[in-house]
PDB file of N, CA and C in Angstrom:
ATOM      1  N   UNK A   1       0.824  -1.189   0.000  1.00  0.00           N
ATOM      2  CA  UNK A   1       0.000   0.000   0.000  1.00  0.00           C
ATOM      3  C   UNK A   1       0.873   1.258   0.000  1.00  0.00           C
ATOM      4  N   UNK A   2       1.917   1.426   0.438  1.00  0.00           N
ATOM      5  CA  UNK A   2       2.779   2.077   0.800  1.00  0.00           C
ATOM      6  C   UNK A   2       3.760   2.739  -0.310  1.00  0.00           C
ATOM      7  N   UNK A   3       3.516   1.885  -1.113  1.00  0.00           N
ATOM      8  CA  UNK A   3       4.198   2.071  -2.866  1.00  0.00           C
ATOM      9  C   UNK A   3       3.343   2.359  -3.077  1.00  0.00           C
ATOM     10  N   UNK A   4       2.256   2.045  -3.438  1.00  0.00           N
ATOM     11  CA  UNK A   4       1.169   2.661  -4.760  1.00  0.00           C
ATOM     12  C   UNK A   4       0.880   4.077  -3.829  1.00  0.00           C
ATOM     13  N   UNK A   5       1.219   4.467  -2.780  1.00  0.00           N
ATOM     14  CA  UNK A   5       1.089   6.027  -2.077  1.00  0.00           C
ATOM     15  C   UNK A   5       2.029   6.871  -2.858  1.00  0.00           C
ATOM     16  N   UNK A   6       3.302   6.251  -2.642  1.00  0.00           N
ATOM     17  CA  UNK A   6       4.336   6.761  -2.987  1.00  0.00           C
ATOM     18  C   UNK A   6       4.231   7.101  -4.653  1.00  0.00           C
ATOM     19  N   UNK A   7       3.981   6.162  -5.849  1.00  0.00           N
ATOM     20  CA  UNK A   7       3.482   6.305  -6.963  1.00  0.00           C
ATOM     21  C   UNK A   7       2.383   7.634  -6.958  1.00  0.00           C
ATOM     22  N   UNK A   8       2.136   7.121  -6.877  1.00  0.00           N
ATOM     23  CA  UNK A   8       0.645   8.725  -7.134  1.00  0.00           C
ATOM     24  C   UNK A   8       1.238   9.994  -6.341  1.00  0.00           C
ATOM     25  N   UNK A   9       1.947  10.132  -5.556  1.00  0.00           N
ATOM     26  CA  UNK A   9       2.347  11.037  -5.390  1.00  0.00           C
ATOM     27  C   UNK A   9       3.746  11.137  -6.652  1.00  0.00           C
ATOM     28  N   UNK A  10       4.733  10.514  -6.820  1.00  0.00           N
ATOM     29  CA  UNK A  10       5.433  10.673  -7.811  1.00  0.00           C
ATOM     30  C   UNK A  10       4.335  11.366  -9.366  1.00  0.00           C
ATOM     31  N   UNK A  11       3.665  11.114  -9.421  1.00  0.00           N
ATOM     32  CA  UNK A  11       2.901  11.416 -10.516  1.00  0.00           C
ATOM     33  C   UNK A  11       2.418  12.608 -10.322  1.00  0.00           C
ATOM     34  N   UNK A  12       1.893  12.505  -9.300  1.00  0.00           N
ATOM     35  CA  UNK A  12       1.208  14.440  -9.080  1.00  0.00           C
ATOM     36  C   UNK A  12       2.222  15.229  -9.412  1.00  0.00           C
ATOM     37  N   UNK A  13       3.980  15.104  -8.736  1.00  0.00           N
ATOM     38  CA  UNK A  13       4.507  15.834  -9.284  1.00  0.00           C
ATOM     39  C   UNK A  13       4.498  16.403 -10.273  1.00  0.00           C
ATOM     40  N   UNK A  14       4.739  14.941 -11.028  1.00  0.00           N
ATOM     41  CA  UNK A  14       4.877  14.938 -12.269  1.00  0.00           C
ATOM     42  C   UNK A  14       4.220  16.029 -13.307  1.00  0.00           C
ATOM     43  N   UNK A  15       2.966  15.830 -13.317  1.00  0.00           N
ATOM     44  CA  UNK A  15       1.930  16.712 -13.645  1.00  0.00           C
ATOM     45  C   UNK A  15       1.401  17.955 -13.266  1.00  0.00           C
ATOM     46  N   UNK A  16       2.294  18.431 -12.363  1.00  0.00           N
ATOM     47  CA  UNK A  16       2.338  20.138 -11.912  1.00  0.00           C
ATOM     48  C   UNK A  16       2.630  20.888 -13.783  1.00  0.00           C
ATOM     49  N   UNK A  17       4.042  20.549 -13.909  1.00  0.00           N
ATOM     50  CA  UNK A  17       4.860  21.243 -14.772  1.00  0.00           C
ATOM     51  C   UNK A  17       3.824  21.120 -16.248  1.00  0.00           C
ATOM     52  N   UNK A  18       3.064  20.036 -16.115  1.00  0.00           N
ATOM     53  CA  UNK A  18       2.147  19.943 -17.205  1.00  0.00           C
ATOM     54  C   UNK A  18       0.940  21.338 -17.094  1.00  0.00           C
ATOM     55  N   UNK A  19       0.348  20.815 -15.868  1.00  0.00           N
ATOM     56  CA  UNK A  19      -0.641  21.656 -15.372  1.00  0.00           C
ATOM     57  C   UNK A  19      -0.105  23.407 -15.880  1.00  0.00           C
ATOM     58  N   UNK A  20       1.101  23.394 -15.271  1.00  0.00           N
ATOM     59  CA  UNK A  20       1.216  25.108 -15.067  1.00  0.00           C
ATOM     60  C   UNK A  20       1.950  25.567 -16.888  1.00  0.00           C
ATOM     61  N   UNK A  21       2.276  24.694 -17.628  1.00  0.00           N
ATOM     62  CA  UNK A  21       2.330  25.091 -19.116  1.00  0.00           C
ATOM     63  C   UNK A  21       1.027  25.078 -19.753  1.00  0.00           C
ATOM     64  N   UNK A  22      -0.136  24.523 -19.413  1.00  0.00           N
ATOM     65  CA  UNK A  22      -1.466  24.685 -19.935  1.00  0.00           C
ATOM     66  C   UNK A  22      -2.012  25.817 -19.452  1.00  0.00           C
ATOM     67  N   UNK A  23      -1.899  26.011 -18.299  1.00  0.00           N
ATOM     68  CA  UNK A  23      -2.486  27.408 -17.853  1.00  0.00           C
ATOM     69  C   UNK A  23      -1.643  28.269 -18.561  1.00  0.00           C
ATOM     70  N   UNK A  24      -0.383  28.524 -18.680  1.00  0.00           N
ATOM     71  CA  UNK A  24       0.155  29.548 -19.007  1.00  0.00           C
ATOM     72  C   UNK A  24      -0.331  29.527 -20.876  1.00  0.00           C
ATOM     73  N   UNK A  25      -0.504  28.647 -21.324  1.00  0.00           N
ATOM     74  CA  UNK A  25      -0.923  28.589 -22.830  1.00  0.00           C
ATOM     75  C   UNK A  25      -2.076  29.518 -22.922  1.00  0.00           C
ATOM     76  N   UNK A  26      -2.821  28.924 -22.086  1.00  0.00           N
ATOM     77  CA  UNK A  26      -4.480  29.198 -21.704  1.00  0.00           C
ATOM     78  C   UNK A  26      -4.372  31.211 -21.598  1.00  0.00           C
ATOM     79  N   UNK A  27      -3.768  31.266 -20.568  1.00  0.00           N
ATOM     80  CA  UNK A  27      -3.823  32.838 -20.291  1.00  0.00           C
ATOM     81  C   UNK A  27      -2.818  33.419 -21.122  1.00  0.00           C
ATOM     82  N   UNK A  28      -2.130  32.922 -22.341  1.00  0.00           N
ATOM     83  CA  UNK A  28      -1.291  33.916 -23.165  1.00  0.00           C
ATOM     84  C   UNK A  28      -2.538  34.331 -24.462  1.00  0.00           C
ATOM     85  N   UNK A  29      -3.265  33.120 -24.837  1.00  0.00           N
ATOM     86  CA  UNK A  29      -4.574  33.212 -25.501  1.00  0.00           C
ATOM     87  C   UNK A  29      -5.245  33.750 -25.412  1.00  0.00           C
ATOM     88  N   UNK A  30      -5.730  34.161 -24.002  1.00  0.00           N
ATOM     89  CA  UNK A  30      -6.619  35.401 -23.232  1.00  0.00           C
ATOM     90  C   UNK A  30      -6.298  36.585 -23.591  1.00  0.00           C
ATOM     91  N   UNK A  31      -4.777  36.622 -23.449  1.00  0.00           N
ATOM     92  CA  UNK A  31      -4.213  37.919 -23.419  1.00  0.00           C
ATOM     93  C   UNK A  31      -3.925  38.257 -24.746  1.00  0.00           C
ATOM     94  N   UNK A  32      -4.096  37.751 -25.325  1.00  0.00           N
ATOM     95  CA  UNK A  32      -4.179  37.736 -27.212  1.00  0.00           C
ATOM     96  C   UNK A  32      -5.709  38.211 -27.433  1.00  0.00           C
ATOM     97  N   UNK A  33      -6.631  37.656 -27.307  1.00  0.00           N
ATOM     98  CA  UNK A  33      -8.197  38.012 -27.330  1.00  0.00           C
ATOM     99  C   UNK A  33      -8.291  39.388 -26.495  1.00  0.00           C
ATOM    100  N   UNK A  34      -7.934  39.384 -25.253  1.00  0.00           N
ATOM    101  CA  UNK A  34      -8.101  40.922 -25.105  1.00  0.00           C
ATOM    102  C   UNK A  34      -7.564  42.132 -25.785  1.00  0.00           C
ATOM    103  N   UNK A  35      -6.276  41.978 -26.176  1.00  0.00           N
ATOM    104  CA  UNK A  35      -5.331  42.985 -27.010  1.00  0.00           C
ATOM    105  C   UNK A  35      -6.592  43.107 -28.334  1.00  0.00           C
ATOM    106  N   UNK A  36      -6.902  41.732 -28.987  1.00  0.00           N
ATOM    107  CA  UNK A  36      -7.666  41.812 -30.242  1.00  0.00           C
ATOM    108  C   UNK A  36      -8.812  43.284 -29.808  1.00  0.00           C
ATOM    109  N   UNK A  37      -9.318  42.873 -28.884  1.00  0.00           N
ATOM    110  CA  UNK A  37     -10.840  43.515 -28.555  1.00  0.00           C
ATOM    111  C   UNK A  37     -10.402  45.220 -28.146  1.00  0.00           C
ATOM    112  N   UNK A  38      -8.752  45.499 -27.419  1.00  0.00           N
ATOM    113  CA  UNK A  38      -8.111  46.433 -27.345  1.00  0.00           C
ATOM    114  C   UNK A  38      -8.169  47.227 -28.965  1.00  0.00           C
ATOM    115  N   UNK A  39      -7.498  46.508 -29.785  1.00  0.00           N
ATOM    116  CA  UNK A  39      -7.296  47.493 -30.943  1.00  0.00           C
ATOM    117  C   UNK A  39      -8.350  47.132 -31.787  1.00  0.00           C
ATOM    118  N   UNK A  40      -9.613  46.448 -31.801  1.00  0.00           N
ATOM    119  CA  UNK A  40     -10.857  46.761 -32.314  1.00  0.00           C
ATOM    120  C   UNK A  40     -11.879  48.813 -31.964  1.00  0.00           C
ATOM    121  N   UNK A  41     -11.412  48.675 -30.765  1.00  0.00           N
ATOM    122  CA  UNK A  41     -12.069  49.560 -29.845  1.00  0.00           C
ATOM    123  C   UNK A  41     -11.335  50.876 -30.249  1.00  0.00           C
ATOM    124  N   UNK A  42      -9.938  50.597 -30.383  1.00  0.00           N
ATOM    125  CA  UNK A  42      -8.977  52.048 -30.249  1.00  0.00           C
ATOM    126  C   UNK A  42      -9.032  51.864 -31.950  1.00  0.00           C
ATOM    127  N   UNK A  43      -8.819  51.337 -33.033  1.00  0.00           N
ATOM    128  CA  UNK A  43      -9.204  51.369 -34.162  1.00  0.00           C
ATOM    129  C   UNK A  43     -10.661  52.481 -35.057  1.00  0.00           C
ATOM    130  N   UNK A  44     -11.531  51.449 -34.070  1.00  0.00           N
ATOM    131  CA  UNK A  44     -13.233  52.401 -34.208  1.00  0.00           C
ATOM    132  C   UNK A  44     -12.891  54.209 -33.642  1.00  0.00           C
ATOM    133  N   UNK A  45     -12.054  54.065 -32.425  1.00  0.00           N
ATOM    134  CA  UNK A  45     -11.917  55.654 -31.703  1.00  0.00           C
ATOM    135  C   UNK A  45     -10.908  56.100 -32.797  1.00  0.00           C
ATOM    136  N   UNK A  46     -10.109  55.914 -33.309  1.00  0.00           N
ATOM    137  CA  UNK A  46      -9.563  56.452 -34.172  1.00  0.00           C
ATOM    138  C   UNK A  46     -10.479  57.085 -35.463  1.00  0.00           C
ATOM    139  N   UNK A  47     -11.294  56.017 -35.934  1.00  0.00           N
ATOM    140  CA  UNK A  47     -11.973  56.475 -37.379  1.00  0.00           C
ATOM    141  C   UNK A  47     -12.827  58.073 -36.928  1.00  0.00           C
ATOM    142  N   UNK A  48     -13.798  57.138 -35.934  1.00  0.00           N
ATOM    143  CA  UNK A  48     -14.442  58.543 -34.921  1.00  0.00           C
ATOM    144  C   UNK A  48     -13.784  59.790 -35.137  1.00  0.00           C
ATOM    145  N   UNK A  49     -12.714  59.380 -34.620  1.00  0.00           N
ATOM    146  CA  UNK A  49     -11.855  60.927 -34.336  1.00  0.00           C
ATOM    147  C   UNK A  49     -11.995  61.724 -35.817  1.00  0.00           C
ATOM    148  N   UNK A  50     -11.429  60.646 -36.953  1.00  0.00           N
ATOM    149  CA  UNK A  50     -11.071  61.239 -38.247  1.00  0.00           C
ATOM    150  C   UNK A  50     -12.349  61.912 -38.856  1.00  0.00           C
ATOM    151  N   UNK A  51     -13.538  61.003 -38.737  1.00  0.00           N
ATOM    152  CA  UNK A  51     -14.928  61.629 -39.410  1.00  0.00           C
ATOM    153  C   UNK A  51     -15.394  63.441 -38.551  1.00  0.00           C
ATOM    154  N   UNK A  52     -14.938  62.927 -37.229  1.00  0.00           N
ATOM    155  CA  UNK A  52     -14.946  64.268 -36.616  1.00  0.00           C
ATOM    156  C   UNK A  52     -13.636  65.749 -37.157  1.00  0.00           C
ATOM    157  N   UNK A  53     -12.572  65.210 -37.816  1.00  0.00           N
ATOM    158  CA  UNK A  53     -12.068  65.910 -38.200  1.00  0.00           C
ATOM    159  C   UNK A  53     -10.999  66.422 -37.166  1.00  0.00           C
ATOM    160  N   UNK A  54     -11.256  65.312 -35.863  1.00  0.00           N
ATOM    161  CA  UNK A  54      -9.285  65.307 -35.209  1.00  0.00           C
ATOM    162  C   UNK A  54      -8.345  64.355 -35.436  1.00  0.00           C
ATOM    163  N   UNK A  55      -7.544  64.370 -34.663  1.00  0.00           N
ATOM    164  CA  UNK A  55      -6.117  63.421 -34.794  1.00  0.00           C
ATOM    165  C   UNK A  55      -7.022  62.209 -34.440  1.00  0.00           C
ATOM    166  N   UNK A  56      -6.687  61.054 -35.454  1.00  0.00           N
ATOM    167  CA  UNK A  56      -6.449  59.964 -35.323  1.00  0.00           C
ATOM    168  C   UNK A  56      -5.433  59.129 -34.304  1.00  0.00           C
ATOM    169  N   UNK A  57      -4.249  59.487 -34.722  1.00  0.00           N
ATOM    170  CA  UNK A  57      -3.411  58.762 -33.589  1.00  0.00           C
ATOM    171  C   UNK A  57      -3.887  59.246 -31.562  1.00  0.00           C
ATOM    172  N   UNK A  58      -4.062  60.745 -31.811  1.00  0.00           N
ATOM    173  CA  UNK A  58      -4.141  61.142 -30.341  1.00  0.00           C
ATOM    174  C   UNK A  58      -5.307  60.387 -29.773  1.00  0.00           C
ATOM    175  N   UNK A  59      -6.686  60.049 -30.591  1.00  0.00           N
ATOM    176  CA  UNK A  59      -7.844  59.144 -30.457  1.00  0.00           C
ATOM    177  C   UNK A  59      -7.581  57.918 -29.523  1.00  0.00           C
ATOM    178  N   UNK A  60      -6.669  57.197 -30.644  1.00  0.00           N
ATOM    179  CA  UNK A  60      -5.948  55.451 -30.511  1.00  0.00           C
ATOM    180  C   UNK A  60      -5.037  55.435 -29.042  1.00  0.00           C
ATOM    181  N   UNK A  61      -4.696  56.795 -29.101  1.00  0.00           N
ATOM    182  CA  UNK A  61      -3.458  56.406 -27.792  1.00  0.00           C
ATOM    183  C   UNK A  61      -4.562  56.967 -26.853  1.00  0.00           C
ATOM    184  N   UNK A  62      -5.530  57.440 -26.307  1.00  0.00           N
ATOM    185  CA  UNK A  62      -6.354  57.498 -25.752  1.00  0.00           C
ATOM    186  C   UNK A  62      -7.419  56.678 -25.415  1.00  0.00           C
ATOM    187  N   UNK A  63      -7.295  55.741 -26.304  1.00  0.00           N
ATOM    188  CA  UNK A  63      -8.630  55.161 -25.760  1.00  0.00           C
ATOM    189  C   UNK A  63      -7.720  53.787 -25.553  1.00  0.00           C
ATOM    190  N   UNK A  64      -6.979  53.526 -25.256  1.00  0.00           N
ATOM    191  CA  UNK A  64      -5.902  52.469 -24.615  1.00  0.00           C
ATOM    192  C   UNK A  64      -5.348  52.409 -23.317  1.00  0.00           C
ATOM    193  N   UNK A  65      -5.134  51.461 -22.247  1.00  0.00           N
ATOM    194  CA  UNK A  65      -4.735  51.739 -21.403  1.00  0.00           C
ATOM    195  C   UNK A  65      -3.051  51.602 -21.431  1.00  0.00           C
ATOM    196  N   UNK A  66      -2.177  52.578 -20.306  1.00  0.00           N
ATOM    197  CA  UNK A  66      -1.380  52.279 -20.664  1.00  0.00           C
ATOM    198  C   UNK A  66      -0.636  51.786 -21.301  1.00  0.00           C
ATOM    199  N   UNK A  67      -0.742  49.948 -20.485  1.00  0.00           N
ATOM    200  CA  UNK A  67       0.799  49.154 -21.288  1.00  0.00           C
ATOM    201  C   UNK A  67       0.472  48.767 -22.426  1.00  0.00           C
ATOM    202  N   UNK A  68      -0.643  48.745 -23.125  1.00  0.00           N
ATOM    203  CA  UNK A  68      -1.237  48.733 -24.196  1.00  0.00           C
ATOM    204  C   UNK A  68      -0.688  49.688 -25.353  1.00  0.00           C
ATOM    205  N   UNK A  69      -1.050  51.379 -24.683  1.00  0.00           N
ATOM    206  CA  UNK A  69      -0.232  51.833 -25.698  1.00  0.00           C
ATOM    207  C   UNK A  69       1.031  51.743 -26.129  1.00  0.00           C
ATOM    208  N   UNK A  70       1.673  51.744 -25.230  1.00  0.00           N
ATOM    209  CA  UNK A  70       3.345  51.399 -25.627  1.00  0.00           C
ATOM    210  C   UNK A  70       3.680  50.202 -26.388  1.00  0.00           C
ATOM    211  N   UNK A  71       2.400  49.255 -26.330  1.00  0.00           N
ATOM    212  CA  UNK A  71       2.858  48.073 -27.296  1.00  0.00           C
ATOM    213  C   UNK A  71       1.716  48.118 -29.029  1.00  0.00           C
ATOM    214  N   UNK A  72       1.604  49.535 -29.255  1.00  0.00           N
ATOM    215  CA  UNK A  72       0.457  49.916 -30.163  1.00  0.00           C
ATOM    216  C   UNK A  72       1.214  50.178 -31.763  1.00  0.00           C
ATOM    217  N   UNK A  73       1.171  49.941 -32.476  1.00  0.00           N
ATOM    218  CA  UNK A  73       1.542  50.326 -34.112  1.00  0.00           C
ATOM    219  C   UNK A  73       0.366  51.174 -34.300  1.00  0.00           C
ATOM    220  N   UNK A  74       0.218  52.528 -34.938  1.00  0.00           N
ATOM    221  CA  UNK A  74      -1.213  52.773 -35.567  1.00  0.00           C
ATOM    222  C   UNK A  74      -0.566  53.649 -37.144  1.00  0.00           C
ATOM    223  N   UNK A  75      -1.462  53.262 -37.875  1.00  0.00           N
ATOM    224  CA  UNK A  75      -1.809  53.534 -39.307  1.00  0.00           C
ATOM    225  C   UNK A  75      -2.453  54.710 -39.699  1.00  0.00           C
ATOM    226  N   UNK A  76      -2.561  55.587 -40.338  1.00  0.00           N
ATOM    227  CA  UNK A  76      -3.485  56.779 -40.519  1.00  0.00           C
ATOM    228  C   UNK A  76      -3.279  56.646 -42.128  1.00  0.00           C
ATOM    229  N   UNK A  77      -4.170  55.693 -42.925  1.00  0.00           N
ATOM    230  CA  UNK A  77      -4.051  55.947 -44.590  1.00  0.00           C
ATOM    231  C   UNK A  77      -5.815  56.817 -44.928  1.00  0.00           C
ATOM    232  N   UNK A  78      -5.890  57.794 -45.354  1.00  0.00           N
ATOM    233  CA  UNK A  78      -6.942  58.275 -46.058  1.00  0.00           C
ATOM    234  C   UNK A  78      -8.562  58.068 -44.847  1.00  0.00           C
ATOM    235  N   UNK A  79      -9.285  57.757 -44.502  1.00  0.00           N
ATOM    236  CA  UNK A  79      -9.963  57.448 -44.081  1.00  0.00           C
ATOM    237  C   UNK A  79      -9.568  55.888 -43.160  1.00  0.00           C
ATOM    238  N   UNK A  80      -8.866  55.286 -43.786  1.00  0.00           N
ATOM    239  CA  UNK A  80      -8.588  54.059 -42.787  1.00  0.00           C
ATOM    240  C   UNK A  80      -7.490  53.841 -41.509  1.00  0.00           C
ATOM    241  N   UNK A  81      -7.921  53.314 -40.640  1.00  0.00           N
ATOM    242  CA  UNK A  81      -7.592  53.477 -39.006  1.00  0.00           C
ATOM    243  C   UNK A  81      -6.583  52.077 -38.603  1.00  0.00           C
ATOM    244  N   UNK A  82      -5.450  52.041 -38.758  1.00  0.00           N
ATOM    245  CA  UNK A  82      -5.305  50.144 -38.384  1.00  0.00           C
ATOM    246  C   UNK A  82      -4.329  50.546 -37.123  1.00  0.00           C
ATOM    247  N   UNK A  83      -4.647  49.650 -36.424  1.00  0.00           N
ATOM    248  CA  UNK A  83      -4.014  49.264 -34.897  1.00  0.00           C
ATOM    249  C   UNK A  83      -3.359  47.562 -34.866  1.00  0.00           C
ATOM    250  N   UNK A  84      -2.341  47.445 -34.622  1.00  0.00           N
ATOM    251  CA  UNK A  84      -1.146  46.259 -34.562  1.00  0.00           C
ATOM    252  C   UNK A  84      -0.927  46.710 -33.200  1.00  0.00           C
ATOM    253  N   UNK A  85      -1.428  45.643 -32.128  1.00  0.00           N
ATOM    254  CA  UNK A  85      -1.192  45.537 -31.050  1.00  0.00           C
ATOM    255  C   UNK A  85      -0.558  44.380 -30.162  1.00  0.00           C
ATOM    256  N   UNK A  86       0.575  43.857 -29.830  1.00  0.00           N
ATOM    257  CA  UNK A  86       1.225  42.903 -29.326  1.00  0.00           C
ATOM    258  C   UNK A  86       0.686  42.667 -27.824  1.00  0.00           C
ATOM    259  N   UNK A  87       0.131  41.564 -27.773  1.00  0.00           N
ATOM    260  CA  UNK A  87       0.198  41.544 -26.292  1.00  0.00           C
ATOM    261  C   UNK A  87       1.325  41.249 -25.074  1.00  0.00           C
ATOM    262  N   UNK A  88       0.789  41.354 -23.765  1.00  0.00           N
ATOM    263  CA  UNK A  88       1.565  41.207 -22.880  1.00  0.00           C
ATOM    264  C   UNK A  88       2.111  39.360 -22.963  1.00  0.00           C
ATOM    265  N   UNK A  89       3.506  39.484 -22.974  1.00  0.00           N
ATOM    266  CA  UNK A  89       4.045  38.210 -23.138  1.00  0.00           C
ATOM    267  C   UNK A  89       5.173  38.090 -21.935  1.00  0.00           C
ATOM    268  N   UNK A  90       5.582  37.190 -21.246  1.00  0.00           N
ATOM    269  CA  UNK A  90       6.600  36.723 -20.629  1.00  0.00           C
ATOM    270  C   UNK A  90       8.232  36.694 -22.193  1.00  0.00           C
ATOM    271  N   UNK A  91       7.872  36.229 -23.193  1.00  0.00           N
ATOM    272  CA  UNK A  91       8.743  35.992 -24.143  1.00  0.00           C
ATOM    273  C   UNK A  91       8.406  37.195 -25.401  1.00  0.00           C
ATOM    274  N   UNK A  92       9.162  38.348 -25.721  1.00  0.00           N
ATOM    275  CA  UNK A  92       8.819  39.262 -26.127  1.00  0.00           C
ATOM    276  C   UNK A  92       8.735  38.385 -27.876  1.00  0.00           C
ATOM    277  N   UNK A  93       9.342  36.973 -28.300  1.00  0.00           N
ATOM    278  CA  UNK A  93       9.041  36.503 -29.465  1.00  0.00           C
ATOM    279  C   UNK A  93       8.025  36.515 -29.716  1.00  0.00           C
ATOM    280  N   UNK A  94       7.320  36.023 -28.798  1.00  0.00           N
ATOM    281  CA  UNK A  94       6.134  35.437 -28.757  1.00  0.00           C
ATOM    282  C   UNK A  94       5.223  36.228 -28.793  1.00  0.00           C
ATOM    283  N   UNK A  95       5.379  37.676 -27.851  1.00  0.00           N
ATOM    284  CA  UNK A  95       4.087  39.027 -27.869  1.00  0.00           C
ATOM    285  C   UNK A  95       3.909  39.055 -29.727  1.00  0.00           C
ATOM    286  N   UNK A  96       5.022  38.704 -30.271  1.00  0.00           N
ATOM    287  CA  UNK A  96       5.215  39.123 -31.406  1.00  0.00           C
ATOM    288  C   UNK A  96       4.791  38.767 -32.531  1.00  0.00           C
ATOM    289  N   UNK A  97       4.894  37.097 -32.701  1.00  0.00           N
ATOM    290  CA  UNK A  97       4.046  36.574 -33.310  1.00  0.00           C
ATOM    291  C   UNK A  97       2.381  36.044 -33.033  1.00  0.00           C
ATOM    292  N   UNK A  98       2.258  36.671 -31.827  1.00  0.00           N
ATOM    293  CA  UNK A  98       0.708  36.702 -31.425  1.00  0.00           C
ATOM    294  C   UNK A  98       0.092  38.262 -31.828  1.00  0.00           C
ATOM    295  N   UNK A  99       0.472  39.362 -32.471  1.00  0.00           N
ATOM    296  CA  UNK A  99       0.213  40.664 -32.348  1.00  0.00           C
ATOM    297  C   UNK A  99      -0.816  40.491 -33.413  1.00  0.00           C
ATOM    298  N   UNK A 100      -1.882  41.080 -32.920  1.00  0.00           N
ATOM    299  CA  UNK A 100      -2.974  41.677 -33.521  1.00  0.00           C
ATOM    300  C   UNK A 100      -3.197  43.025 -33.994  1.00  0.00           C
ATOM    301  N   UNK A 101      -3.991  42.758 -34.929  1.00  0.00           N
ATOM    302  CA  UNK A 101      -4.065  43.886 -36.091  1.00  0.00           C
ATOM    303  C   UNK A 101      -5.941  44.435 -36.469  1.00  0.00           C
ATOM    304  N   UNK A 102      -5.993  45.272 -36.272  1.00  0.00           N
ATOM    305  CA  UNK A 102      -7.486  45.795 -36.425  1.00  0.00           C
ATOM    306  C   UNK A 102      -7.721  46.967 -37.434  1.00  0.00           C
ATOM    307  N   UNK A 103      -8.593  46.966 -38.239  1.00  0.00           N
ATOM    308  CA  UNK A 103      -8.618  48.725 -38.770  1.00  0.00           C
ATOM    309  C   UNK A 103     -10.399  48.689 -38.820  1.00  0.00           C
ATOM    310  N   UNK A 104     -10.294  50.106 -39.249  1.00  0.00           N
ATOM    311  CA  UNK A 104     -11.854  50.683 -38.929  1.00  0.00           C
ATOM    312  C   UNK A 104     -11.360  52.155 -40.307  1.00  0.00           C
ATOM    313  N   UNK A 105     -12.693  52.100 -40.450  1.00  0.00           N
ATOM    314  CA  UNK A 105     -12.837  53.245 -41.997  1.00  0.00           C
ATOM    315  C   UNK A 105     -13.819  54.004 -41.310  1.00  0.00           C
ATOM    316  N   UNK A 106     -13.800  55.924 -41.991  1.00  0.00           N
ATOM    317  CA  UNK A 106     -14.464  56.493 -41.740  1.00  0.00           C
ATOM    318  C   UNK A 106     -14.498  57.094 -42.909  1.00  0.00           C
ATOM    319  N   UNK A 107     -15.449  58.142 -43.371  1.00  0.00           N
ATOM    320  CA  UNK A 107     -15.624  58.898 -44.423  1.00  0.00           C
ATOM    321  C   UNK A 107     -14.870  60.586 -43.876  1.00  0.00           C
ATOM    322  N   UNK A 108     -13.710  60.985 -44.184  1.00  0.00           N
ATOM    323  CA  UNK A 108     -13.404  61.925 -43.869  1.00  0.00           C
ATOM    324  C   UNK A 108     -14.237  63.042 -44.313  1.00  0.00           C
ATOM    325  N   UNK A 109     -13.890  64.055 -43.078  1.00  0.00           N
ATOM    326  CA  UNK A 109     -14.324  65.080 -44.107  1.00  0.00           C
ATOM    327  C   UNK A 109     -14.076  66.068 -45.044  1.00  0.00           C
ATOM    328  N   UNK A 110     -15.005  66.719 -46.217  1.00  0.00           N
ATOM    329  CA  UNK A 110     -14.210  66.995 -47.443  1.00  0.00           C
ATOM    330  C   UNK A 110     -14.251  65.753 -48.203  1.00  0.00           C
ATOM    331  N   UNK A 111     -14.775  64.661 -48.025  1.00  0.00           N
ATOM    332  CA  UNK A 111     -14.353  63.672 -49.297  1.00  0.00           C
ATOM    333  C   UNK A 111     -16.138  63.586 -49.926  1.00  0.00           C
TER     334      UNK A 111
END
């Protein structure tokens, strides 16, 4: 009895390091979906801004929180708004090839 204790506890170990790379998968995914929904939002505030006839970029870096903006690309072509936003990563490769990209169109004005 005393072995098969010892076994299953060898195994639980075991399966921490599993456990805590799934979670961390799990919440880098999250943090990818939120950034997405980040530069959906600051994308749309950008076009806003432009149909209103202000700065676009000052819009985008405004309607972002902080560490967000600092990890923000934004676009200003003609009426169109695009936001490339990297999320928060432990491995800055990785913010990198997870970075999301959003744009939003407005009808300037004068056109």
């Amino acid at each position: 009895m005393g072995r098969e204790r010892g076994q299953a506890t060898i195994e639980t170990v075991a399966a921490i390091p599993l456990l805590l790379l799934a979670g961390s998968v799990a919440l880098q995914l999250l943090l990818a979906g939120y950034a997405l929904t980040l530069a959906d939002g600051a994308a749309e505030a950008g076009a806003l801004a432009l149909a209103a006839g202000r700065p676009a970029r000052a819009a985008v870096r405004e309607s972002l929180p902080g560490w967000a903006a600092d990890r923000a690309e934004i676009e200003v072509r003609g009426g169109e708004v695009s936001v490339r936003l990297r999320p928060p990563s432990p491995l800055p490769a990785l913010a990198e090839r997870l970075s999301v990209t959003s744009s939003s169109y407005a009808k300037t004005p004068g056109r």
